[in-house]
Structures are given as structure tokens and as C-alpha cells.
PDB file of N, CA and C in Angstrom:
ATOM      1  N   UNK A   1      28.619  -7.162 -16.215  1.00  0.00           N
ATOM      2  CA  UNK A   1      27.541  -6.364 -16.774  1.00  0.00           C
ATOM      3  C   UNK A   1      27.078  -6.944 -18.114  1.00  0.00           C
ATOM      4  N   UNK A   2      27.753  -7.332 -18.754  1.00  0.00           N
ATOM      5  CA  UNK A   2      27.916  -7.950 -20.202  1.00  0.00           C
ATOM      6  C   UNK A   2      26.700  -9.147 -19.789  1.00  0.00           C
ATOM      7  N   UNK A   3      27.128  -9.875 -19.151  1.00  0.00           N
ATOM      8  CA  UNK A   3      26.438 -11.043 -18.496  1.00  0.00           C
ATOM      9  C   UNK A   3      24.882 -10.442 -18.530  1.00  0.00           C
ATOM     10  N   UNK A   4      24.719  -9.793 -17.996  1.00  0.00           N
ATOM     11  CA  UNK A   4      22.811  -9.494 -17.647  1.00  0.00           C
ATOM     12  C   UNK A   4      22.565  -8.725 -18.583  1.00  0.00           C
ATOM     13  N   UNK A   5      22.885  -8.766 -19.925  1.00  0.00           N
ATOM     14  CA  UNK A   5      22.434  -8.316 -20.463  1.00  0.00           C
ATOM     15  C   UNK A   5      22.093  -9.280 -21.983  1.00  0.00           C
ATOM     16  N   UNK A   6      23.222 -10.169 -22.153  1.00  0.00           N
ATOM     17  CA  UNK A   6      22.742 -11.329 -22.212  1.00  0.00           C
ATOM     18  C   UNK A   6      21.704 -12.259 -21.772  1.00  0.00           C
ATOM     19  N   UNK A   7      21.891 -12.146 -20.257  1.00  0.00           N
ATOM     20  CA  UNK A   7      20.684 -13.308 -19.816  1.00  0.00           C
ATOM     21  C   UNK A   7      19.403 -12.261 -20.340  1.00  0.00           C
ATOM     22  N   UNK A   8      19.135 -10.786 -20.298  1.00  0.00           N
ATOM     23  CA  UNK A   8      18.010  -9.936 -20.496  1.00  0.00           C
ATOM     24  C   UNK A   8      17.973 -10.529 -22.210  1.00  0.00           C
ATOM     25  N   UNK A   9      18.523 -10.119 -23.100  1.00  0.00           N
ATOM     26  CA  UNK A   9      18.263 -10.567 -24.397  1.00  0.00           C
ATOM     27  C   UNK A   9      17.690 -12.080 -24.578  1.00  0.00           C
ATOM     28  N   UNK A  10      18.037 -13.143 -23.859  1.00  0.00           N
ATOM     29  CA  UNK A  10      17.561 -14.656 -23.954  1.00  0.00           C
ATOM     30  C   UNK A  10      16.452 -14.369 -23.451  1.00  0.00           C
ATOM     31  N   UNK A  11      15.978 -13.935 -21.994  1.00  0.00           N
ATOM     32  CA  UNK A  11      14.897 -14.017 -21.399  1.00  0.00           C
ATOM     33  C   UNK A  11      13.851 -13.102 -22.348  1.00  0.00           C
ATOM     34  N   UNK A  12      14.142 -12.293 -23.225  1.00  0.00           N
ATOM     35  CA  UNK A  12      13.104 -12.042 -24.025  1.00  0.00           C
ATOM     36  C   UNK A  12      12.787 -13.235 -25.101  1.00  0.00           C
ATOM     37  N   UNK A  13      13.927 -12.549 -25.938  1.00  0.00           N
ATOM     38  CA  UNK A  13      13.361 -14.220 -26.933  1.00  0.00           C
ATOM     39  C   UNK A  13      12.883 -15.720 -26.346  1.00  0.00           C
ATOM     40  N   UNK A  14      12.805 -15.947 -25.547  1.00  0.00           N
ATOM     41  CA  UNK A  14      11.985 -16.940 -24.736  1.00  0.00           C
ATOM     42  C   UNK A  14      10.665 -16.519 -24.404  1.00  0.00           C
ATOM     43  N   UNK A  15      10.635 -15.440 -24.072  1.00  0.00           N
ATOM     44  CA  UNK A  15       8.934 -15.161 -23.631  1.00  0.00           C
ATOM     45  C   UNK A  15       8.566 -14.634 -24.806  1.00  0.00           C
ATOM     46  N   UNK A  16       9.010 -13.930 -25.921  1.00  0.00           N
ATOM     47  CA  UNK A  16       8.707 -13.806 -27.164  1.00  0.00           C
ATOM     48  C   UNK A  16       8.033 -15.141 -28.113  1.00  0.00           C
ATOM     49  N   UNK A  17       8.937 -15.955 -27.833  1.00  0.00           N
ATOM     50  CA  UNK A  17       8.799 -17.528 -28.765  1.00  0.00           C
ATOM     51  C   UNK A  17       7.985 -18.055 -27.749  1.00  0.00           C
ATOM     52  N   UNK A  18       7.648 -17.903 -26.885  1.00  0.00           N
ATOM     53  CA  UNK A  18       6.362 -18.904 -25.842  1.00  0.00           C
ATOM     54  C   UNK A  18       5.365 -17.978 -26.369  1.00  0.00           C
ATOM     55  N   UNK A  19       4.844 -16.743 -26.943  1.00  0.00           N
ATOM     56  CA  UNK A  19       3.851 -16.323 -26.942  1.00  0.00           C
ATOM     57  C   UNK A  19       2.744 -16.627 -27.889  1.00  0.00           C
ATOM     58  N   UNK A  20       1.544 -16.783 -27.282  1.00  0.00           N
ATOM     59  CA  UNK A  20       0.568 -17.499 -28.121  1.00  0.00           C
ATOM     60  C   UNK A  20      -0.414 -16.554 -28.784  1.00  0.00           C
ATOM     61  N   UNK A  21       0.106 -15.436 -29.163  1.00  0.00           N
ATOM     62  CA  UNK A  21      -0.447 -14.666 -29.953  1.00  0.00           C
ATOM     63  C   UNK A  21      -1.056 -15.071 -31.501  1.00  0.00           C
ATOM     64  N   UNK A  22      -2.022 -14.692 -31.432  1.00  0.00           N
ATOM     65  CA  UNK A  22      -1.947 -14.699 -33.380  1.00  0.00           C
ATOM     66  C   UNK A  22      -1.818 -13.417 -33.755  1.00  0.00           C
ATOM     67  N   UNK A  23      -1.006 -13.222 -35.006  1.00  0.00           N
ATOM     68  CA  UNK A  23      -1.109 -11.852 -35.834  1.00  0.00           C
ATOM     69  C   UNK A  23      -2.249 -10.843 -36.221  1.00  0.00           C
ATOM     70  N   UNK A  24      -3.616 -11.082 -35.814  1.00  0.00           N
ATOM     71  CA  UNK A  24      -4.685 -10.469 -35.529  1.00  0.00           C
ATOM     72  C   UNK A  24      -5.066  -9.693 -34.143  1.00  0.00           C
ATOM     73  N   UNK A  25      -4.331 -10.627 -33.699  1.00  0.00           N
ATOM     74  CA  UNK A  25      -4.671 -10.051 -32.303  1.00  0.00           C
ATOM     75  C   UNK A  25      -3.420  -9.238 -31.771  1.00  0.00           C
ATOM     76  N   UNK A  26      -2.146  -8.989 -32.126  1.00  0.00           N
ATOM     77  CA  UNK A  26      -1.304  -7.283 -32.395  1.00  0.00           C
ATOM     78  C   UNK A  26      -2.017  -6.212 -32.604  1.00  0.00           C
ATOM     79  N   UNK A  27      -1.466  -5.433 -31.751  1.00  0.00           N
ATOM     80  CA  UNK A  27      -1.988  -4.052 -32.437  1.00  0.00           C
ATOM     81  C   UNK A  27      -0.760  -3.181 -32.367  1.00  0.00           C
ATOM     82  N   UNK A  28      -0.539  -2.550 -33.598  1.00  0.00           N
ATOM     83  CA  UNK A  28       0.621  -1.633 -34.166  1.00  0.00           C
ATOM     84  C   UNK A  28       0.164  -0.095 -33.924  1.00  0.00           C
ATOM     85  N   UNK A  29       1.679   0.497 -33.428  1.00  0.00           N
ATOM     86  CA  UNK A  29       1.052   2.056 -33.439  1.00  0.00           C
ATOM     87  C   UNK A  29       0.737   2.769 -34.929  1.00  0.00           C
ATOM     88  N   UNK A  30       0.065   3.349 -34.822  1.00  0.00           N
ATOM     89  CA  UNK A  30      -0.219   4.402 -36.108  1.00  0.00           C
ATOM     90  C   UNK A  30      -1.468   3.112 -37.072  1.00  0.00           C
ATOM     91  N   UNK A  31      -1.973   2.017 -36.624  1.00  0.00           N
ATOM     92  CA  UNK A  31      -2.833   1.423 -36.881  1.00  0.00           C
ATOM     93  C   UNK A  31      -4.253   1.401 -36.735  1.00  0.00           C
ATOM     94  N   UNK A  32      -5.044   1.319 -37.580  1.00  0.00           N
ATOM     95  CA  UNK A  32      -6.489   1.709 -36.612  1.00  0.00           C
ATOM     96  C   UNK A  32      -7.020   0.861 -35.656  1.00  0.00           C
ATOM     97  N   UNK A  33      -7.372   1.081 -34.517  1.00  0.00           N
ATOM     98  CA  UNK A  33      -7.854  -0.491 -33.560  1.00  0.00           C
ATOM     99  C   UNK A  33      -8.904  -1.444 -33.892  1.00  0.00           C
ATOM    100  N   UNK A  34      -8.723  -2.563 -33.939  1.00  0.00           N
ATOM    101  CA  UNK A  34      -9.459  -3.336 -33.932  1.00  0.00           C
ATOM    102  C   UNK A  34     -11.189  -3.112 -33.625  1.00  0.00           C
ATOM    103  N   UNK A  35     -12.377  -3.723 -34.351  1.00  0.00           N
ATOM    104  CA  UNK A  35     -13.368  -3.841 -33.320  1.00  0.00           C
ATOM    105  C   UNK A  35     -13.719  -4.594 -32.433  1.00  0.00           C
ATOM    106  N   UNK A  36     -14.404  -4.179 -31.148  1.00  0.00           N
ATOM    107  CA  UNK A  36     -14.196  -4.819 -30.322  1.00  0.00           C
ATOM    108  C   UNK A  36     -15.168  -6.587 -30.774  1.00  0.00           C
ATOM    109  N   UNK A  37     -15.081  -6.815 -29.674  1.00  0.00           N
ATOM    110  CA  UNK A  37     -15.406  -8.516 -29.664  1.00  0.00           C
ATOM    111  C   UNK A  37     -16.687  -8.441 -29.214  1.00  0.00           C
ATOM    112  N   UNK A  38     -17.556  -9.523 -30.501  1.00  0.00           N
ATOM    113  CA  UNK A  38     -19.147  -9.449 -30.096  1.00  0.00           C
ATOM    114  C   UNK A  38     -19.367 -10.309 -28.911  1.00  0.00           C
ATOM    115  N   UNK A  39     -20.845  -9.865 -28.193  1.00  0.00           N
ATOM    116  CA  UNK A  39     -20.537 -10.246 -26.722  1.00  0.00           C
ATOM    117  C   UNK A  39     -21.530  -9.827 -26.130  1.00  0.00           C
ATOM    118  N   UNK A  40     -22.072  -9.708 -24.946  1.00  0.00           N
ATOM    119  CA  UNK A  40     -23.615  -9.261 -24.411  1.00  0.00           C
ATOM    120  C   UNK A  40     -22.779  -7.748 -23.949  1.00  0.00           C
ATOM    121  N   UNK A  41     -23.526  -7.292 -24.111  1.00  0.00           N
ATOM    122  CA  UNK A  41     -23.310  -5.808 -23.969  1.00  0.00           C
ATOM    123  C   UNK A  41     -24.619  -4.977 -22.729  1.00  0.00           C
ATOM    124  N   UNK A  42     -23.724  -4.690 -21.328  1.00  0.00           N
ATOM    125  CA  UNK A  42     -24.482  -4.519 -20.240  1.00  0.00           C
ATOM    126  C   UNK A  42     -24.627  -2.693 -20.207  1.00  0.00           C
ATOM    127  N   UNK A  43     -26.139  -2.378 -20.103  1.00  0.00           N
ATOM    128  CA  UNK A  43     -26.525  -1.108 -20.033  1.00  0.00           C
ATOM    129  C   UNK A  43     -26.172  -0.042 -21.015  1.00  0.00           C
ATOM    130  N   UNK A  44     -26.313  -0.747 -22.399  1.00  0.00           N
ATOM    131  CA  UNK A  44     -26.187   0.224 -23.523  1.00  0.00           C
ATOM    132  C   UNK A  44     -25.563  -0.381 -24.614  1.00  0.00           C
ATOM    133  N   UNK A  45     -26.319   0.198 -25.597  1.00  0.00           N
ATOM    134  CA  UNK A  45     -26.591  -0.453 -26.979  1.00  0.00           C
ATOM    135  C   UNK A  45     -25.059  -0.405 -27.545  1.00  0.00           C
ATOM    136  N   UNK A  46     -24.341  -1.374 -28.387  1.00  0.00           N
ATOM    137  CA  UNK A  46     -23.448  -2.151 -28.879  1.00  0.00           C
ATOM    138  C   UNK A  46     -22.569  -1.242 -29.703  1.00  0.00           C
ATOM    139  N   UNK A  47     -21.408  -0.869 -28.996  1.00  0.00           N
ATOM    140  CA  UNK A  47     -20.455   0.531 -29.669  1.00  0.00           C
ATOM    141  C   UNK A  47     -19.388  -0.227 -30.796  1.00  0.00           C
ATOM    142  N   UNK A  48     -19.172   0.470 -31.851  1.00  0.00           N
ATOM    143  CA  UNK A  48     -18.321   0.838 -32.586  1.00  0.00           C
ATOM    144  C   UNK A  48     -17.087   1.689 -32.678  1.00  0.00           C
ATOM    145  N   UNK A  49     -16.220   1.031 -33.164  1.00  0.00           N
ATOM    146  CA  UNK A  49     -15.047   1.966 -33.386  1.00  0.00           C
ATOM    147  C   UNK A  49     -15.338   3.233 -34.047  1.00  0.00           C
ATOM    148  N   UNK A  50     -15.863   3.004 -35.247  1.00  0.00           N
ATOM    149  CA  UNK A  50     -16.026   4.282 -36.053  1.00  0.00           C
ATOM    150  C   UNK A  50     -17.186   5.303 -35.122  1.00  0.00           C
ATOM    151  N   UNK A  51     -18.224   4.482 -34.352  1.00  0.00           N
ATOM    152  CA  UNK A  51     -18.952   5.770 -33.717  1.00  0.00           C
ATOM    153  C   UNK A  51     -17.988   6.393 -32.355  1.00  0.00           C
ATOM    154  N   UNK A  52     -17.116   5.808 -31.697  1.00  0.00           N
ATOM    155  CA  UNK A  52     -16.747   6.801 -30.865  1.00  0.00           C
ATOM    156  C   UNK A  52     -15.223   7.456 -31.895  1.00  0.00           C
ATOM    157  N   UNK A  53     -15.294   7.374 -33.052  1.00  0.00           N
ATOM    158  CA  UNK A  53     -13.815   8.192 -33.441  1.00  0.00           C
ATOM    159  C   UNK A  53     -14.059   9.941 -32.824  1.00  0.00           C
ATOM    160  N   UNK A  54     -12.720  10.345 -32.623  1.00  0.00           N
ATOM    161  CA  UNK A  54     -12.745  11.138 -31.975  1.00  0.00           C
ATOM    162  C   UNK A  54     -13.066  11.814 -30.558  1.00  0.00           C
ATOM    163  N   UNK A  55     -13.143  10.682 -30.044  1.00  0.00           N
ATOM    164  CA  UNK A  55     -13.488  10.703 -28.384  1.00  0.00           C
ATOM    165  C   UNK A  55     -12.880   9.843 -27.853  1.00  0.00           C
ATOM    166  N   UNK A  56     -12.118  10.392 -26.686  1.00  0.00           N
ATOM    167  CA  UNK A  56     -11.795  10.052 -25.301  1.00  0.00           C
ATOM    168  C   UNK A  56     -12.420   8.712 -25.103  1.00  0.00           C
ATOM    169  N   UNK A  57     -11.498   7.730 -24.796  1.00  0.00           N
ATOM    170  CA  UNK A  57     -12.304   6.746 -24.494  1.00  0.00           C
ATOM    171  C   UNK A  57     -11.486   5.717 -23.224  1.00  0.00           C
ATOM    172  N   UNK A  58     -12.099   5.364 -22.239  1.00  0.00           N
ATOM    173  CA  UNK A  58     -11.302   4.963 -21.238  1.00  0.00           C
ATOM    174  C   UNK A  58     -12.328   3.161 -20.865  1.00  0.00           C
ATOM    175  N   UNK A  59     -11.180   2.349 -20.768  1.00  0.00           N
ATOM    176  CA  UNK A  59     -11.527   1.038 -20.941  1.00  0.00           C
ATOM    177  C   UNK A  59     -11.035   0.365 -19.874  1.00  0.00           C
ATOM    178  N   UNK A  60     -12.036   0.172 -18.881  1.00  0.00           N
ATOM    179  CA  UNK A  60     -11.576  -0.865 -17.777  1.00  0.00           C
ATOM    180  C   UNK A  60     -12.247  -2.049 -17.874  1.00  0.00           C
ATOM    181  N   UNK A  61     -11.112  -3.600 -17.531  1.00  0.00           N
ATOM    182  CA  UNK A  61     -11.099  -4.489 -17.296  1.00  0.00           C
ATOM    183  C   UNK A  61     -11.341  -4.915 -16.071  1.00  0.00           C
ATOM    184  N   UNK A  62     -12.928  -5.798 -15.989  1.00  0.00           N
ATOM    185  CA  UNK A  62     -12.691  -6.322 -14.817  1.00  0.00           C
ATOM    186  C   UNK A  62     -13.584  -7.548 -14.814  1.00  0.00           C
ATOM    187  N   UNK A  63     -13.330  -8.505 -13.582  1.00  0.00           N
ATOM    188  CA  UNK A  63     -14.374  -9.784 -13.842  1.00  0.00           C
ATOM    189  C   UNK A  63     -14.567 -10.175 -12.144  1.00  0.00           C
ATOM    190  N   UNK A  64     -15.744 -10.708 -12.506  1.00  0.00           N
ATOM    191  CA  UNK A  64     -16.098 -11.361 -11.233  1.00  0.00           C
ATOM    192  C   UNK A  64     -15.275 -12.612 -10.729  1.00  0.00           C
ATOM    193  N   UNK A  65     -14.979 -12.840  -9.714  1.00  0.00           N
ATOM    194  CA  UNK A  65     -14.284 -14.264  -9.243  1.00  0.00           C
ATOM    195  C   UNK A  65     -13.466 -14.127  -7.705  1.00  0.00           C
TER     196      UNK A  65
END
């Protein structure tokens, strides 16, 4: 048992130290979020963090291919 929990602790710090994050691009709890990324913006004019504060906001990812 000892064993896999070891190999679990290495196998993080390995995918930890491969990660190509920059420190901007984290986001911390109790932080305010980022704004989003400028970009063509389809069927409605170009949102802000500060204009939706306080609203529900639901964000799907998707792409053509």
C-alpha cells in the first residue's frame, strides 16, 4: 500500500514539473477571475467581468474539427 502511494506522490510531481503553465494563467480560490481573452466575439457585444458581477454565468467550450 505504501508503494502506490509513493508511485501517486512521484506521478504528481512529474505532471506538476511538466506543466507549462505561466503564473497568470492560475486561478486561485477567493481570487477575482481573470478577463476574458480579446477575440471576435459571435452574436453579442464584448462582455466583461465587472458587467456580469453578480450573475450566474455558465461557460461552454467548444470548437469545430
Amino acid at each position: 500500500m505504501r508503494r502506490w502511494g509513493i508511485l501517486a506522490v512521484l506521478a504528481t510531481a512529474v505532471a506538476l514539473g511538466s506543466a507549462t503553465w505561466t503564473r497568470a494563467e492560475l486561478v486561485t480560490p477567493g481570487h477575482p477571475a481573470p478577463e476574458f481573452a480579446p477575440g471576435p466575439w459571435v452574436n453579442t457585444d464584448p462582455l466583461t467581468m465587472s458587467g456580469l458581477r453578480g450573475r450566474v454565468v455558465l461557460i461552454d467550450f467548444w470548437t469545430f474539427g
